[in-house]
Protein backbone atom coordinates (compact mmCIF):
# COMPACT_ATOMS: atom_id res chain seq x y z
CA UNK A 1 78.60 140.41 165.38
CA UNK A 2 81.05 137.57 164.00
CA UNK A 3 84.10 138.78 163.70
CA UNK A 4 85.45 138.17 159.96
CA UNK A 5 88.90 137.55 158.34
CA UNK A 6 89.58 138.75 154.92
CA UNK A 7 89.22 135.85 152.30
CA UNK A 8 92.75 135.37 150.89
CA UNK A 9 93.71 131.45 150.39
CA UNK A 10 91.43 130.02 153.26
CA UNK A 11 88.45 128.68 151.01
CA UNK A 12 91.20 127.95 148.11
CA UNK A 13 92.85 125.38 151.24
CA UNK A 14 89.75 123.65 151.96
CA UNK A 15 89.09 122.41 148.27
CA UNK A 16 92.69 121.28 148.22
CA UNK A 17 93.08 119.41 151.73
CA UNK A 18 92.27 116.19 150.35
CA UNK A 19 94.03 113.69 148.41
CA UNK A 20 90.43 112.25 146.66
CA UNK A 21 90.21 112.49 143.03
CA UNK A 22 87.42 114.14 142.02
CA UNK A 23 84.41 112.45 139.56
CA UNK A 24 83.09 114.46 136.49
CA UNK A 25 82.82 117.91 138.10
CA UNK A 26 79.55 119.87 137.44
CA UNK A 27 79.49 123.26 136.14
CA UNK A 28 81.13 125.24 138.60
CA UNK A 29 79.94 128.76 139.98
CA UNK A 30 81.23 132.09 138.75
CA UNK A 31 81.58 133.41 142.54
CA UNK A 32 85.09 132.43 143.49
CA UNK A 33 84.75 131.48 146.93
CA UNK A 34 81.40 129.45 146.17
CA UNK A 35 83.20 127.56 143.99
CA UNK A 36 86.11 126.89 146.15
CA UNK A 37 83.69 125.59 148.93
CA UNK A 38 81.84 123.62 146.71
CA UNK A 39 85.05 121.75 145.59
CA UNK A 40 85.80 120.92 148.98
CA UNK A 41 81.74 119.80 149.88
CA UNK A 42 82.67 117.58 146.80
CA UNK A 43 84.96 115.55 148.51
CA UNK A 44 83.00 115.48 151.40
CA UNK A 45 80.08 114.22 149.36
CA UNK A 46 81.94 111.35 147.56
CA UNK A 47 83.18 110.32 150.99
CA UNK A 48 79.84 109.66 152.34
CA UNK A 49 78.26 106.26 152.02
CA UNK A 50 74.86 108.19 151.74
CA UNK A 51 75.93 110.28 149.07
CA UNK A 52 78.86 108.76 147.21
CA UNK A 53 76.51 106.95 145.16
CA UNK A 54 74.65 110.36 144.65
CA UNK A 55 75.60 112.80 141.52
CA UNK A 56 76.57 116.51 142.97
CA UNK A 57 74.63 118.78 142.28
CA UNK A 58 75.73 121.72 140.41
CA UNK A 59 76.05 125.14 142.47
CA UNK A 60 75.19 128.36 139.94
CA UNK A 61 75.30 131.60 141.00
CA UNK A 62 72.52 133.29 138.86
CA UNK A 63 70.97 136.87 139.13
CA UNK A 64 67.88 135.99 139.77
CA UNK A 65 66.56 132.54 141.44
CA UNK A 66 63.19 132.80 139.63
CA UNK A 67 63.46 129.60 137.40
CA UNK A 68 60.90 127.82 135.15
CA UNK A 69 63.12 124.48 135.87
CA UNK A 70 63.16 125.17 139.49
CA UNK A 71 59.38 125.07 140.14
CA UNK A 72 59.72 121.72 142.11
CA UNK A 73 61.69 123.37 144.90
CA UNK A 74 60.44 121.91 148.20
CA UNK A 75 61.86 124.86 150.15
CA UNK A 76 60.47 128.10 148.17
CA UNK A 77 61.15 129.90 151.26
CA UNK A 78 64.92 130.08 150.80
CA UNK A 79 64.01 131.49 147.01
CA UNK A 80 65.54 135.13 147.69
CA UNK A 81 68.81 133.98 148.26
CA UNK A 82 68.95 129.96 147.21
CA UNK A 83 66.94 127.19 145.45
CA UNK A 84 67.73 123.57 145.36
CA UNK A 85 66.20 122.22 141.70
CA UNK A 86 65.31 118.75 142.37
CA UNK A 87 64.65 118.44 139.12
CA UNK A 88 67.32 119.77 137.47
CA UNK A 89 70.16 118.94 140.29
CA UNK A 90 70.82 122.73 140.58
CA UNK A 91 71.45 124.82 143.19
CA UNK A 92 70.49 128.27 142.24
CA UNK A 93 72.25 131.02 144.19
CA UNK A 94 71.31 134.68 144.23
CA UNK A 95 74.96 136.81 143.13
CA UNK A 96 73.28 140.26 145.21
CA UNK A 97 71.78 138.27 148.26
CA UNK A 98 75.36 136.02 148.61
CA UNK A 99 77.43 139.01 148.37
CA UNK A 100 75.48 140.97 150.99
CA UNK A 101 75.48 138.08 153.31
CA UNK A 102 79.53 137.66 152.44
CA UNK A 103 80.21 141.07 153.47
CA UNK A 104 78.80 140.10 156.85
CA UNK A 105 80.42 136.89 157.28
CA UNK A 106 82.64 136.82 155.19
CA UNK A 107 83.57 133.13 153.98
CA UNK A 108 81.21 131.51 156.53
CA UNK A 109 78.58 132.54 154.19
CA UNK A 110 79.54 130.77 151.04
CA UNK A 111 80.28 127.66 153.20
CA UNK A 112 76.74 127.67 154.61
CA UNK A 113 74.74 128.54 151.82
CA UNK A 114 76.75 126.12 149.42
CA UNK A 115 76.30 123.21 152.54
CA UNK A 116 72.50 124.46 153.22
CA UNK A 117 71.69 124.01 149.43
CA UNK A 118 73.23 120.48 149.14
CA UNK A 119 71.01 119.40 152.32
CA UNK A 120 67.97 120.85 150.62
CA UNK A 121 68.32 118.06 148.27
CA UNK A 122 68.70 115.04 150.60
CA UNK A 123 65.25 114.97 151.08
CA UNK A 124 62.14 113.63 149.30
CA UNK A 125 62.07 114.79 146.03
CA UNK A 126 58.31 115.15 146.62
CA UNK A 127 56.45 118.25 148.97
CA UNK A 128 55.74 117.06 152.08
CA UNK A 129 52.13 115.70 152.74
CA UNK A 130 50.30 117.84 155.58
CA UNK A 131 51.33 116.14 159.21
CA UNK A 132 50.84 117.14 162.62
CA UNK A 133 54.43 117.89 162.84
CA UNK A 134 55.61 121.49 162.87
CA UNK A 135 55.58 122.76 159.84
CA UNK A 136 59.27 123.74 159.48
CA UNK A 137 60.54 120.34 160.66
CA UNK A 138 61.70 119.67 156.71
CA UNK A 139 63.35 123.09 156.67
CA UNK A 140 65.18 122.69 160.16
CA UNK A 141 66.22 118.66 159.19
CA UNK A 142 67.98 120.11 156.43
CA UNK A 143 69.58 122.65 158.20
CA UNK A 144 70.73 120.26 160.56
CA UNK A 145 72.07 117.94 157.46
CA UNK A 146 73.80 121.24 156.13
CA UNK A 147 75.58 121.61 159.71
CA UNK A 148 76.95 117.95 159.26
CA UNK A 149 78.37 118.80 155.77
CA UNK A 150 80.05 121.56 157.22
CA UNK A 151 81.67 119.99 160.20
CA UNK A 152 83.43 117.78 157.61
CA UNK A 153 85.09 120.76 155.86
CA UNK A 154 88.73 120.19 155.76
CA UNK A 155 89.07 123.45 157.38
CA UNK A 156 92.83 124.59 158.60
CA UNK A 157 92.62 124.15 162.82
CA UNK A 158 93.52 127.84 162.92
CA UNK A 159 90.70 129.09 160.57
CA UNK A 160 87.81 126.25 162.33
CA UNK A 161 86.41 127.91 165.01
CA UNK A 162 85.99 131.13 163.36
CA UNK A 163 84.18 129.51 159.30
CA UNK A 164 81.96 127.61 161.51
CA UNK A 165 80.92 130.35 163.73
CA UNK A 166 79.96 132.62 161.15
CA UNK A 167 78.32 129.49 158.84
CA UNK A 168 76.08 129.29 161.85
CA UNK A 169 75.87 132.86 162.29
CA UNK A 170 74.75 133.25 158.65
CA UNK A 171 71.96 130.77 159.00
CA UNK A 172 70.26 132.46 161.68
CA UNK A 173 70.45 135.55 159.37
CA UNK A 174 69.76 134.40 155.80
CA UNK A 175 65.85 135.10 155.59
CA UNK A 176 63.61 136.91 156.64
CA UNK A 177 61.63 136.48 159.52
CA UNK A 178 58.82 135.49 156.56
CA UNK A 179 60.41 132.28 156.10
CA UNK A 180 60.01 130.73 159.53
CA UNK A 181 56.85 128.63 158.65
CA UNK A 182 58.72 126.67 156.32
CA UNK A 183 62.48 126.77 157.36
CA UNK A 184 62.16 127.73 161.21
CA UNK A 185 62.96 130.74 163.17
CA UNK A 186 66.49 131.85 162.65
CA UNK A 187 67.67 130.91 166.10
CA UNK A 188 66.02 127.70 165.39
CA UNK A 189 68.06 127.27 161.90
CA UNK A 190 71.19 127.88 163.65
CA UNK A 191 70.48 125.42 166.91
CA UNK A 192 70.25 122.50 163.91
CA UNK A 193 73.38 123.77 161.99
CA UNK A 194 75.18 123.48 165.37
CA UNK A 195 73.24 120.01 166.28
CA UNK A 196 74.67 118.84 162.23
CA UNK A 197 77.72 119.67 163.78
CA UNK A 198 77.50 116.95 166.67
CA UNK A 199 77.78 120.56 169.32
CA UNK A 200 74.44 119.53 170.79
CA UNK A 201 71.68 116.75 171.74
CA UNK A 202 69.81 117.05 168.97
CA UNK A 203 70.15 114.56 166.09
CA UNK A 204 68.59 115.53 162.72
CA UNK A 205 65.97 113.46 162.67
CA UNK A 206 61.87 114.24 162.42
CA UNK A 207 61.28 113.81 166.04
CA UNK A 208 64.04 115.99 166.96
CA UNK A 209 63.51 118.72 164.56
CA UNK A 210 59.54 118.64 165.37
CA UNK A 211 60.64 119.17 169.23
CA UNK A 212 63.00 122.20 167.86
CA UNK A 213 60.72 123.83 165.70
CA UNK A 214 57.78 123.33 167.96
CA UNK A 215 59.75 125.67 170.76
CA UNK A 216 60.13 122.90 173.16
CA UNK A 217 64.14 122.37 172.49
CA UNK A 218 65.68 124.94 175.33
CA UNK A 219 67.86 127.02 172.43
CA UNK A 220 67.38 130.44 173.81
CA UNK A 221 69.66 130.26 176.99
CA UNK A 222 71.88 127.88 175.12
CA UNK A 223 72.60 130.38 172.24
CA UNK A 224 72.85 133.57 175.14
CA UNK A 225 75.13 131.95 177.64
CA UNK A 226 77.63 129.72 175.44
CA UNK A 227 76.54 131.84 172.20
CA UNK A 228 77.59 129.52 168.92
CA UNK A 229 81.56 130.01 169.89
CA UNK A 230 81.21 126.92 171.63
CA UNK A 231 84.03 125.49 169.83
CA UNK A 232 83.00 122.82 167.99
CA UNK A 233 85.77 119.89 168.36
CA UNK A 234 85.65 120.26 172.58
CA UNK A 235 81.91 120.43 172.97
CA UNK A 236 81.14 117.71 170.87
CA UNK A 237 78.34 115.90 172.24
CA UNK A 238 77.09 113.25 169.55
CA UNK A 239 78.88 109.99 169.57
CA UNK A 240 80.62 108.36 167.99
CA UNK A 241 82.28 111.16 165.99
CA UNK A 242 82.49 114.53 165.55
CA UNK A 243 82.03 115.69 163.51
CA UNK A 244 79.32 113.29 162.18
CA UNK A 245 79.20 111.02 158.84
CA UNK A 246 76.01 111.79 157.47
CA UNK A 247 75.27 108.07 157.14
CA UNK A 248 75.23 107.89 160.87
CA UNK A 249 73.48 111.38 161.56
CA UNK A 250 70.57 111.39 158.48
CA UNK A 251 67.17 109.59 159.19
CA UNK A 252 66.49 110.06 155.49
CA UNK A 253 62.76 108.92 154.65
């Protein structure tokens, strides 16, 4: 199991690490530490060319995800613990599911759930059409879009390693094993948060997602020999940055 640090100032650090001012700010979340990552996934977002131009969506932490204005959600899977509201520009986030998955991970969690709901909403606004891809090659594409948004984090070099382990970490663990048709087996999810991240071959795209979620991407001995402590910023394997801008790393439809 990840090993966690007690929350303190870390999340509070990564929402002030940057000298951009920020637009209108949407209604924030009540949860403390989803709110602090959000602020910093803000800056991050308006420093994107792909979604500068974008409004952010609002994060709300709500006790229950179930949502008349949410029935548009292209990723009902994720509903027990997140929903991205297309049509609202919400992110709906589940207070009992978060905190469970915080006491496990601690901040990692709040950073990948805040990051895995944003990339929800970089797709289509439409449901996919039926294709002969597999079927969780939207759910893993925005996984690996989540893993880019969180290797941009202005995390502290002494906290890195550690946020982005368990953000990875937490995706393999968020859902149930129900999910997998639509957002890919959990070691799946957290081969594409890594690949976001620039730590492996994989790009985001359809074609490489397809190949992941379709079992033929070699993940299993990759995630039991080198596990996810890889360490992000010296395994880097996607030029020409790492971590990635999403401009370069998206192949948005």
């Amino acid at each position: 199991m990840s090993q966690v640090r007690p929350l303190p100032c870390l999340l509070a650090l990564l929402a002030a690490n940057a000298p951009l001012g920020l637009m209108a700010a949407p209604p924030s979340p009540s949860d403390p530490a989803l709110r602090s990552v959000g602020e910093a996934l803000q800056r991050v977002w308006q420093r994107d060319p792909l979604t500068a131009a974008r409004p952010f969506p609002a994060l709300r932490v709500v006790e229950s995800t179930a949502s008349p204005t949410c029935a548009s959600a292209r990723f009902s899977a994720s509903g027990p613990l997140l929903l991205a509201c297309p049509a609202s520009g919400e992110i709906l986030v589940h207070r009992g599911k978060l905190a469970a998955l915080h006491g496990v991970f601690g901040e990692g969690a709040e950073a990948f759930v805040a990051a895995y709901g944003l990339a929800q909403l970089l797709g289509p606004s439409q449901r996919p059409q039926a294709t002969a891809e597999p079927s969780a090659t939207a759910g893993l594409q925005a996984a690996c879009r989540a893993g880019t948004l969180l290797g941009a984090l202005p995390i502290p070099a002494a906290d890195r390693r550690l946020v982005l382990n368990n953000a990875i970490s937490a995706a393999e663990q968020a859902f149930d094993s129900s999910a997998s048709g639509q957002l890919g087996t959990g070691p799946q999810r957290a081969y594409a948060v890594l690949s976001g991240m620039g730590g492996t071959n994989l790009d985001c795209g359809a074609k490489a997602m397809a190949l992941l979620g379709s079992g033929k991407a070699d993940i299993e001995s990759f995630l039991a020999t080198r596990g996810t402590s890889v360490g992000i910023d010296v395994f880097c394997r996607q030029p020409p940055s790492c971590p990635r801008y999403l401009g370069f790393s998206l192949a948005l439809p």
